[in-house]
N, C-alpha and C. Protein backbone atom coordinates (compact mmCIF):
# COMPACT_ATOMS: atom_id res chain seq x y z
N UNK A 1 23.40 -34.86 7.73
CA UNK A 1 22.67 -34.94 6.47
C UNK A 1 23.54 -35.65 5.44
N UNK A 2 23.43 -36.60 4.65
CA UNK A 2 23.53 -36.93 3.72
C UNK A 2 24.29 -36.37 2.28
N UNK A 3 25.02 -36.22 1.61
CA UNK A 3 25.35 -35.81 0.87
C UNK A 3 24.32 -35.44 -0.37
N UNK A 4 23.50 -36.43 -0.78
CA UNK A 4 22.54 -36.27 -1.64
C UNK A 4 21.39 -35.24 -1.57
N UNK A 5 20.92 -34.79 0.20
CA UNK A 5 20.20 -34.12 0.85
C UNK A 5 20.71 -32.80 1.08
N UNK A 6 22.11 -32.51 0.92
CA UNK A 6 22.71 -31.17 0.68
C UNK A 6 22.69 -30.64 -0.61
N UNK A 7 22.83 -31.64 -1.05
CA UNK A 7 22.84 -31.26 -3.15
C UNK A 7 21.33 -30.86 -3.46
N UNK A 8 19.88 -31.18 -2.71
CA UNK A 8 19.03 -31.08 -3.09
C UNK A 8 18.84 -29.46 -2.33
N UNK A 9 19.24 -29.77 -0.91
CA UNK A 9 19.33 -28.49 -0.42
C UNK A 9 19.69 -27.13 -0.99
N UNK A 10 21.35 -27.27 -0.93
CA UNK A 10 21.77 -26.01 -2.23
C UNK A 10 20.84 -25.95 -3.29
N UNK A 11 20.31 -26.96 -3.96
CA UNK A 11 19.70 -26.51 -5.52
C UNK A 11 18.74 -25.91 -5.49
N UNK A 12 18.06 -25.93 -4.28
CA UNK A 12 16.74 -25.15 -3.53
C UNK A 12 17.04 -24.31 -3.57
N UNK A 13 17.86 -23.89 -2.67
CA UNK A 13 18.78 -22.71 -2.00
C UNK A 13 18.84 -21.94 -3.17
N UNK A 14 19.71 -22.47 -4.60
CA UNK A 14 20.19 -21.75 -5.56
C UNK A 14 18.98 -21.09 -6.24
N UNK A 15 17.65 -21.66 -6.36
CA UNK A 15 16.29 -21.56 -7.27
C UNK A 15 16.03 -20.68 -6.56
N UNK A 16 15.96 -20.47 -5.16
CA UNK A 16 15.26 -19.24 -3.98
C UNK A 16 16.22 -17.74 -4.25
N UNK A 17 17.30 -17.93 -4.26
CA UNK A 17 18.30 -16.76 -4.54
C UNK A 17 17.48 -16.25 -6.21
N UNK A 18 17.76 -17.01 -7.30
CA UNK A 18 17.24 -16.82 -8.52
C UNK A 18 16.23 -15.93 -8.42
N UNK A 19 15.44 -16.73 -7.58
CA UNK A 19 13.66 -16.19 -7.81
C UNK A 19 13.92 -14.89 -7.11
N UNK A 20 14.45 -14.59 -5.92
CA UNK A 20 14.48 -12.90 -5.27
C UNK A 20 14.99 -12.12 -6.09
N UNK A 21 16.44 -12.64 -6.99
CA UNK A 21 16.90 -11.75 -7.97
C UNK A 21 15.73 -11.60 -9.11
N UNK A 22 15.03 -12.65 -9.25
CA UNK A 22 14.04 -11.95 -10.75
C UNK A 22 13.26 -11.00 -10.00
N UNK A 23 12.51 -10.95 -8.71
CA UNK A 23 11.50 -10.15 -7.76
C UNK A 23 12.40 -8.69 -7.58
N UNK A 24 13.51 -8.68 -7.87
CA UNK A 24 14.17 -7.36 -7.71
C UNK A 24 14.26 -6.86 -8.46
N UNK A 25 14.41 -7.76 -9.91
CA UNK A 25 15.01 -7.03 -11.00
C UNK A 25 13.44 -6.08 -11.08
N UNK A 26 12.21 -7.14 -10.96
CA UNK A 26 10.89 -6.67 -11.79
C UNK A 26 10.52 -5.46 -10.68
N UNK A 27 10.64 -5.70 -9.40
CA UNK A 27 10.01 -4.66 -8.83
C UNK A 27 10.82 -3.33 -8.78
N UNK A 28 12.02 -3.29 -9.44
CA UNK A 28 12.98 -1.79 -10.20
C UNK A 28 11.97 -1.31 -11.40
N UNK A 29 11.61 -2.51 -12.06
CA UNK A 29 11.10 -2.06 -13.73
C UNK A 29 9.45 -1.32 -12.51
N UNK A 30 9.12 -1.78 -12.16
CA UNK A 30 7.54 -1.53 -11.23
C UNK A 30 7.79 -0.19 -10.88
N UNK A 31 8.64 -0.11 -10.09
CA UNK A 31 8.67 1.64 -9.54
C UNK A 31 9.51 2.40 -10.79
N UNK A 32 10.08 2.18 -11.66
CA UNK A 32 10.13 3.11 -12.27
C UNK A 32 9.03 3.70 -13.44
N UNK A 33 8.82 2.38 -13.46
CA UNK A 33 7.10 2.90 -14.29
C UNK A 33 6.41 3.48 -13.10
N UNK A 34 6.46 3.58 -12.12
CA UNK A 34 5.48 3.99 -11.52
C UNK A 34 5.93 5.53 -11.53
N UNK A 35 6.86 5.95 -11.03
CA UNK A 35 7.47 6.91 -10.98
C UNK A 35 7.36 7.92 -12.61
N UNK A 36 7.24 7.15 -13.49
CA UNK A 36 7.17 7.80 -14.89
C UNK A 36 5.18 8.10 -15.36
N UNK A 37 4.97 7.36 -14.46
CA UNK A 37 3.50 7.76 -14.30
C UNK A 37 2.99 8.99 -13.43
N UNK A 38 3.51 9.04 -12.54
CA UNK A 38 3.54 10.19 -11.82
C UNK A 38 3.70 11.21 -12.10
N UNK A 39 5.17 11.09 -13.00
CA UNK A 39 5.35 12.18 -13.77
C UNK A 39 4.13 12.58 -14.80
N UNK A 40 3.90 11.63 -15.78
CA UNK A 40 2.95 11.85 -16.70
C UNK A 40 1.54 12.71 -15.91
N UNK A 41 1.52 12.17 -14.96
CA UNK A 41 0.16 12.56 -14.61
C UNK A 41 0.32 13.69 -13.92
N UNK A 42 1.33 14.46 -13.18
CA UNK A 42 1.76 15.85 -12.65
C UNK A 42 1.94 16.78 -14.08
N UNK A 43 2.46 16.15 -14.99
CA UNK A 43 2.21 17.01 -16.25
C UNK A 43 0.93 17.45 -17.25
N UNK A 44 0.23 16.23 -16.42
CA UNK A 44 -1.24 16.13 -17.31
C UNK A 44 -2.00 16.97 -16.65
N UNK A 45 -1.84 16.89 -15.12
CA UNK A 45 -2.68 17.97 -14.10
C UNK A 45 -2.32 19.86 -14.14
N UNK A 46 -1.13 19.90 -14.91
CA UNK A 46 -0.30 21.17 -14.82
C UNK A 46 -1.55 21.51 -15.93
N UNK A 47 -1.16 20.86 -17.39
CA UNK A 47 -1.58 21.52 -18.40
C UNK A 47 -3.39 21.28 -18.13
N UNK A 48 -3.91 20.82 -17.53
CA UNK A 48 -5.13 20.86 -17.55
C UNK A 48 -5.53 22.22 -16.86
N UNK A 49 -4.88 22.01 -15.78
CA UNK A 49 -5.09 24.17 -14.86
C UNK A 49 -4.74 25.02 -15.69
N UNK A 50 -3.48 24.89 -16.51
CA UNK A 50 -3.22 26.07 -17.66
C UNK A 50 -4.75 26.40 -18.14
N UNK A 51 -4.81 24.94 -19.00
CA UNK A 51 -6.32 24.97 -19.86
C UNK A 51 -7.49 25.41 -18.72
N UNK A 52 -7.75 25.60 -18.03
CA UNK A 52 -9.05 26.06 -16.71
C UNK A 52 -8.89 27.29 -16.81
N UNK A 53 -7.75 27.88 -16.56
CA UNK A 53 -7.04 29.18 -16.41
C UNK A 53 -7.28 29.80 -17.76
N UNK A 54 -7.42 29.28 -18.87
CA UNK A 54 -7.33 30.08 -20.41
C UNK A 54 -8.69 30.27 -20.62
N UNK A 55 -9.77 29.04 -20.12
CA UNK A 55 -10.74 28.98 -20.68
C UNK A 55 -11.70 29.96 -19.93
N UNK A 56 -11.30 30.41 -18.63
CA UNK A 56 -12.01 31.38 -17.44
C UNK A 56 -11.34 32.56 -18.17
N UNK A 57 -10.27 32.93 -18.35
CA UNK A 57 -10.04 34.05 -18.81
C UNK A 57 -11.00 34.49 -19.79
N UNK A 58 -11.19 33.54 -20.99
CA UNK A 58 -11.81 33.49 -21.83
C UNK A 58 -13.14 33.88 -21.65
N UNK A 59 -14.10 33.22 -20.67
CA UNK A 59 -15.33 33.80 -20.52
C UNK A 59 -15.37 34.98 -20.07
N UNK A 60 -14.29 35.42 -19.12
CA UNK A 60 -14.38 36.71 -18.50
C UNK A 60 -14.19 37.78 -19.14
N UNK A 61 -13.66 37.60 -20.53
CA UNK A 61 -13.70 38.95 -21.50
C UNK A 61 -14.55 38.81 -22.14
N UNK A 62 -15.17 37.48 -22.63
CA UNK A 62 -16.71 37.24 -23.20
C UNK A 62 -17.78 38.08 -22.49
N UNK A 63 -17.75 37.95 -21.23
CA UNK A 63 -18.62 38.64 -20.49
C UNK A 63 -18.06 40.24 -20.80
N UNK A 64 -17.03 40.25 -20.61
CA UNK A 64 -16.68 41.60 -20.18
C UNK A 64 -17.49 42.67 -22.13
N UNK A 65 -16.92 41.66 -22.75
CA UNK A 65 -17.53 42.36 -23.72
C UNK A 65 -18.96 41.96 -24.44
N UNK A 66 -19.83 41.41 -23.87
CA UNK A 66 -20.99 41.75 -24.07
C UNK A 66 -21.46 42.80 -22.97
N UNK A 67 -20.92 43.69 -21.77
CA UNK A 67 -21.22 44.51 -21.07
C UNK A 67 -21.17 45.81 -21.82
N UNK A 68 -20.54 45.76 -22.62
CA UNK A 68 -19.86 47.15 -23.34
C UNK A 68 -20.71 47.32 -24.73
């Protein structure tokens, strides 16, 4: 090969390395949002059963005291 045809080579070479490092950096930022979503949404599912759990209690003394 040519000297000129290696220089074009490497510069390829160098742009392909670049581009996997930006695809790594972004797909870290990707799973950690994802991961912080997960969270959000295991916290959103907790307090929603709390709230199921308060609001059944709730009818069940409603009931209980219109029996009485």
């Amino acid at each position: 090969m040519e000297d000129v045809d290696l220089q074009a080579l490497a510069a390829k070479l160098d742009l392909l390395i670049q581009r996997v490092e930006q695809l790594k950096t972004h797909n870290r930022l990707l799973l950690a949002s994802e991961k912080a979503w997960r969270e959000e949404r295991s916290q959103l599912i907790e307090k929603n059963e709390m709230a199921r759990h308060k609001v059944e209690s709730m009818i069940s003394r409603l009931k209980a005291l219109e029996q009485d």
